[in-house]
Protein backbone atom coordinates (compact mmCIF):
# COMPACT_ATOMS: atom_id res chain seq x y z
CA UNK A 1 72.02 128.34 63.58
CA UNK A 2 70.27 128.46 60.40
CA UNK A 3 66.75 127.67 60.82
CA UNK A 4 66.48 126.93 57.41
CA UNK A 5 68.67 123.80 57.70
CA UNK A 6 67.37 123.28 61.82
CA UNK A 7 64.27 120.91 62.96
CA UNK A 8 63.46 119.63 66.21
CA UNK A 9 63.74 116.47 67.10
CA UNK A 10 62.30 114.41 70.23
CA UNK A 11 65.16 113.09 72.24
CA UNK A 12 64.46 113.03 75.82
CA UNK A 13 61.10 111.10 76.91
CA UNK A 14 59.01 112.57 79.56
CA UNK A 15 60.21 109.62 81.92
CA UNK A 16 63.94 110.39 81.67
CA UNK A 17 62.73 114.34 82.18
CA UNK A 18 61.36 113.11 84.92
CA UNK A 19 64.45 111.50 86.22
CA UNK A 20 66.64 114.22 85.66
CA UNK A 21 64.51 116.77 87.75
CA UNK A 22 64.19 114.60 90.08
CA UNK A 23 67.27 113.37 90.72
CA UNK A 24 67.79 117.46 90.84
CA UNK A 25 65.32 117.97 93.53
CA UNK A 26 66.70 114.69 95.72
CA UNK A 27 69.97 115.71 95.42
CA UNK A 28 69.13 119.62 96.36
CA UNK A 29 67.45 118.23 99.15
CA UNK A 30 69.94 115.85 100.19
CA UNK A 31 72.60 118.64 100.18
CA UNK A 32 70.14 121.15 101.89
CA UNK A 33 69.36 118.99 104.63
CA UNK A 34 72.78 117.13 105.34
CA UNK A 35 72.91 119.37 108.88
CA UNK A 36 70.03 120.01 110.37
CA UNK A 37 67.26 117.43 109.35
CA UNK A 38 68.65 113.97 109.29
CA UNK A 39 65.55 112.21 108.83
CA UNK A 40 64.61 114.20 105.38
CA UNK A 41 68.25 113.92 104.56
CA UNK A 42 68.23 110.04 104.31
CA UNK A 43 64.47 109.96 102.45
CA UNK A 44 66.15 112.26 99.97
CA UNK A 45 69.36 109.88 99.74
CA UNK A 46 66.50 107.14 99.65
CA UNK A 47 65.09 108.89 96.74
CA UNK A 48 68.04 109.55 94.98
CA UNK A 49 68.69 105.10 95.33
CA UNK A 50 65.29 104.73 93.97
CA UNK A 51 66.16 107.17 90.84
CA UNK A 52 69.49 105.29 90.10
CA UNK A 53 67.91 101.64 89.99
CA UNK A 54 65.38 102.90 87.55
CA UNK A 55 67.95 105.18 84.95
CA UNK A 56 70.12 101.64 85.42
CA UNK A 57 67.22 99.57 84.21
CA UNK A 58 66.02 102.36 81.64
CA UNK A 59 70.33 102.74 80.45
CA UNK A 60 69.47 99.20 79.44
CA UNK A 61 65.53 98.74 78.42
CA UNK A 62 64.85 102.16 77.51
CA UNK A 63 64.28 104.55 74.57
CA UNK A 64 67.12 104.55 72.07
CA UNK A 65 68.82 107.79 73.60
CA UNK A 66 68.75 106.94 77.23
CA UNK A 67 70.28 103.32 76.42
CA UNK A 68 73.61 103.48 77.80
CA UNK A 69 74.65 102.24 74.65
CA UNK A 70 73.75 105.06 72.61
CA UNK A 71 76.20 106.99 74.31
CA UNK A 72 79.50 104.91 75.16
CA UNK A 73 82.12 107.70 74.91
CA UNK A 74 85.90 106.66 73.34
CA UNK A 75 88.63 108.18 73.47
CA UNK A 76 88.30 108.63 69.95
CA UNK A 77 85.36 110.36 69.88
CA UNK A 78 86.33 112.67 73.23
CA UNK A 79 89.48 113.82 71.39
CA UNK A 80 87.32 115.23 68.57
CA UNK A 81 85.19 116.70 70.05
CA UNK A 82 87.49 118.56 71.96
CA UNK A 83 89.47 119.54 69.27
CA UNK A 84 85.76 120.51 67.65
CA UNK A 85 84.98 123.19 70.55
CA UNK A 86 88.85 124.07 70.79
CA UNK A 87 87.80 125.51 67.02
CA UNK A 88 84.59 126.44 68.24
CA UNK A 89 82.73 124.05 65.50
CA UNK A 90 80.97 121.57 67.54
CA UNK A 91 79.13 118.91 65.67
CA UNK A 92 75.56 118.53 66.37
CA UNK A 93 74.70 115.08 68.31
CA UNK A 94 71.42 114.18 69.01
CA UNK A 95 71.74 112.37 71.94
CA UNK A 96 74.62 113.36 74.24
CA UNK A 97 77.80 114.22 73.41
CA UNK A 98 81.24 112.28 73.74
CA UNK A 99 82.29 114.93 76.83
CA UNK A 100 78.18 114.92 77.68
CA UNK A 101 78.30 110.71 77.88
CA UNK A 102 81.63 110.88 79.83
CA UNK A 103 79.71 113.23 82.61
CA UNK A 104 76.66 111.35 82.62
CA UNK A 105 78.48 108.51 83.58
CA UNK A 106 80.69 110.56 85.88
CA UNK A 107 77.98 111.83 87.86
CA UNK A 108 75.87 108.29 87.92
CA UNK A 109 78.99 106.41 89.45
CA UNK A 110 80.02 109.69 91.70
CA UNK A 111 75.65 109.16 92.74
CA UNK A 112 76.47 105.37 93.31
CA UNK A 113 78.73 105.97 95.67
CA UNK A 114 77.30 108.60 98.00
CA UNK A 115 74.08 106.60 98.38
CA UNK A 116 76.28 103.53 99.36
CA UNK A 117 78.50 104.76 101.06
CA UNK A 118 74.56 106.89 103.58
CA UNK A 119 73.48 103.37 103.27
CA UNK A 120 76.14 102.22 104.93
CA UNK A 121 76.90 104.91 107.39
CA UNK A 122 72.97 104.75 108.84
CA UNK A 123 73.58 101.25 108.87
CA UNK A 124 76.34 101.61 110.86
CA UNK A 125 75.11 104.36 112.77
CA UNK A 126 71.84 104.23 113.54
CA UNK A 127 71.50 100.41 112.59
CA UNK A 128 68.70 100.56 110.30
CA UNK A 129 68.43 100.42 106.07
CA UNK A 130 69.16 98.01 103.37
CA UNK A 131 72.83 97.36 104.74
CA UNK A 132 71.30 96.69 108.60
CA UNK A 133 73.73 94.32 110.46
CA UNK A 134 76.88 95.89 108.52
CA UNK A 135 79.37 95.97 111.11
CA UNK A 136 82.72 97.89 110.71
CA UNK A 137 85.36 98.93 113.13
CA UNK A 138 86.04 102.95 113.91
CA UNK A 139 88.49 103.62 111.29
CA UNK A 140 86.58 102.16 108.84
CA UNK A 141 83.38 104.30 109.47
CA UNK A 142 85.63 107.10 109.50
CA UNK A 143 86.72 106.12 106.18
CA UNK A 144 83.34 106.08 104.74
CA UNK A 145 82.27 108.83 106.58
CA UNK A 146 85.42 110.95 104.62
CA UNK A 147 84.36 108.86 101.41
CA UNK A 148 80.95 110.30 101.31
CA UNK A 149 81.57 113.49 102.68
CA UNK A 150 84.71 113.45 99.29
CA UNK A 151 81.92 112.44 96.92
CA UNK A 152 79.45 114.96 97.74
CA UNK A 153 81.97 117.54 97.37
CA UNK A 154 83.29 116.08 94.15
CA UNK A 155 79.39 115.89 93.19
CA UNK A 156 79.02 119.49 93.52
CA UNK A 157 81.91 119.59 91.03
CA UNK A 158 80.80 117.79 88.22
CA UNK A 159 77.35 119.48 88.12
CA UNK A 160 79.30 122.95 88.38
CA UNK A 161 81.11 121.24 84.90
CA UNK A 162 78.11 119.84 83.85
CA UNK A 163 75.98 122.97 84.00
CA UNK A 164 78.82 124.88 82.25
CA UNK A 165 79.21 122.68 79.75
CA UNK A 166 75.26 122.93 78.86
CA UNK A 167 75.83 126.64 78.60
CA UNK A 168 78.79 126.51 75.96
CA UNK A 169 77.10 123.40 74.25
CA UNK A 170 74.23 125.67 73.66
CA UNK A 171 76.20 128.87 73.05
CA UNK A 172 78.37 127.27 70.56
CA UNK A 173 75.44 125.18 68.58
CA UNK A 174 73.31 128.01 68.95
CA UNK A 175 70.21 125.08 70.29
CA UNK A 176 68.93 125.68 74.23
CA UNK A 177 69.74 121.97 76.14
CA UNK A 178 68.29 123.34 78.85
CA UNK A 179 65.09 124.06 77.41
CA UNK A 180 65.10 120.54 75.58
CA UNK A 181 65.16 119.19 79.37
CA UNK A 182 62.14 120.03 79.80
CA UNK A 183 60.83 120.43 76.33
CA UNK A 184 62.37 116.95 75.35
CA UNK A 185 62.89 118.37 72.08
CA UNK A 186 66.36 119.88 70.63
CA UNK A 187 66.82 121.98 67.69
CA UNK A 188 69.61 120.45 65.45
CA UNK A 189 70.85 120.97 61.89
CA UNK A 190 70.28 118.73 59.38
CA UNK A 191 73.36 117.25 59.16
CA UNK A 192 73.99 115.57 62.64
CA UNK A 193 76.06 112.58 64.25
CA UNK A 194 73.90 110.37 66.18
């Protein structure tokens, strides 16, 4: 990138920093623990409940890049920006991109439904949590029992994508995401789609 035509800008407050590396360290922890410390397992699940209900009500009351407005991918907009990296001239967003939006909400929905579906296998199973008193029949647990197990694995998925794309995102634009993730800051030229 040409520095000369580059400045940083702040995009990502400390909050949803925080969020993301949490969310990172619940979900590490949730995975880590899934066989042999069931107690630990479900605080991190817990945790990972607690982080969704907040980046829900901060998608809607927040700053102006973590409104979930700001970053409504279209089919439109996913289209060009494939065709953009097919040519290997991305444009420079300052938020998320169009592919970026479509995994963030990927990956919140994917996290929606493994912490319903714990909730409602400990419920079921050890009759305790916020759905206490569910009551299902055995091929029903089963079924939730091969839904959550389906969305962890499709979890570990999406990050795989989702870290890959951060590394050609920041190849290609020449700016490091990752860094901004904990910086809060990306380096962007001047002339950038919002």
């Amino acid at each position: 990138m040409d520095t000369k035509n580059a400045k940083e800008v702040e995009v990502w407050s400390l909050s949803l920093r925080l969020f993301h590396w949490l969310l990172v360290a619940a979900f590490f922890t949730s995975w880590w623990t899934s066989d042999h410390h069931i107690r630990l397992h479900i605080l991190a699940g817990a945790a990972i409940a607690g982080l969704l209900l907040y980046r829900l009500i901060w998608g809607v009351l927040g700053e102006n890049h973590a409104k979930f407005s700001s970053f409504t991918p279209s089919f439109a907009n996913i289209k060009q920006h494939v065709l953009d990296l097919i040519r290997r001239q991305p444009r420079h967003y300052i938020g998320h991109t169009p592919i970026g939006s479509l995994m963030i909400y990927a990956l919140l929905a994917s996290l929606l439904i493994l912490v319903t579906s714990g909730f409602s296998l400990i419920a079921l199973q050890m009759n305790f949590g916020p759905f206490y008193g569910l009551q299902a029949n055995y091929n029903t647990e089963i079924f939730i029992q091969f839904i959550h197990a389906w969305c962890f694995e499709t979890l570990q998925f999406l990050v795989f994508i989702h870290l890959a794309g951060v590394v050609v995102e920041s190849s290609l634009q020449h700016s490091n995401l990752i860094k901004s993730m904990f910086t809060g800051k990306k380096t962007i030229k001047e002339n950038i789609n919002t």
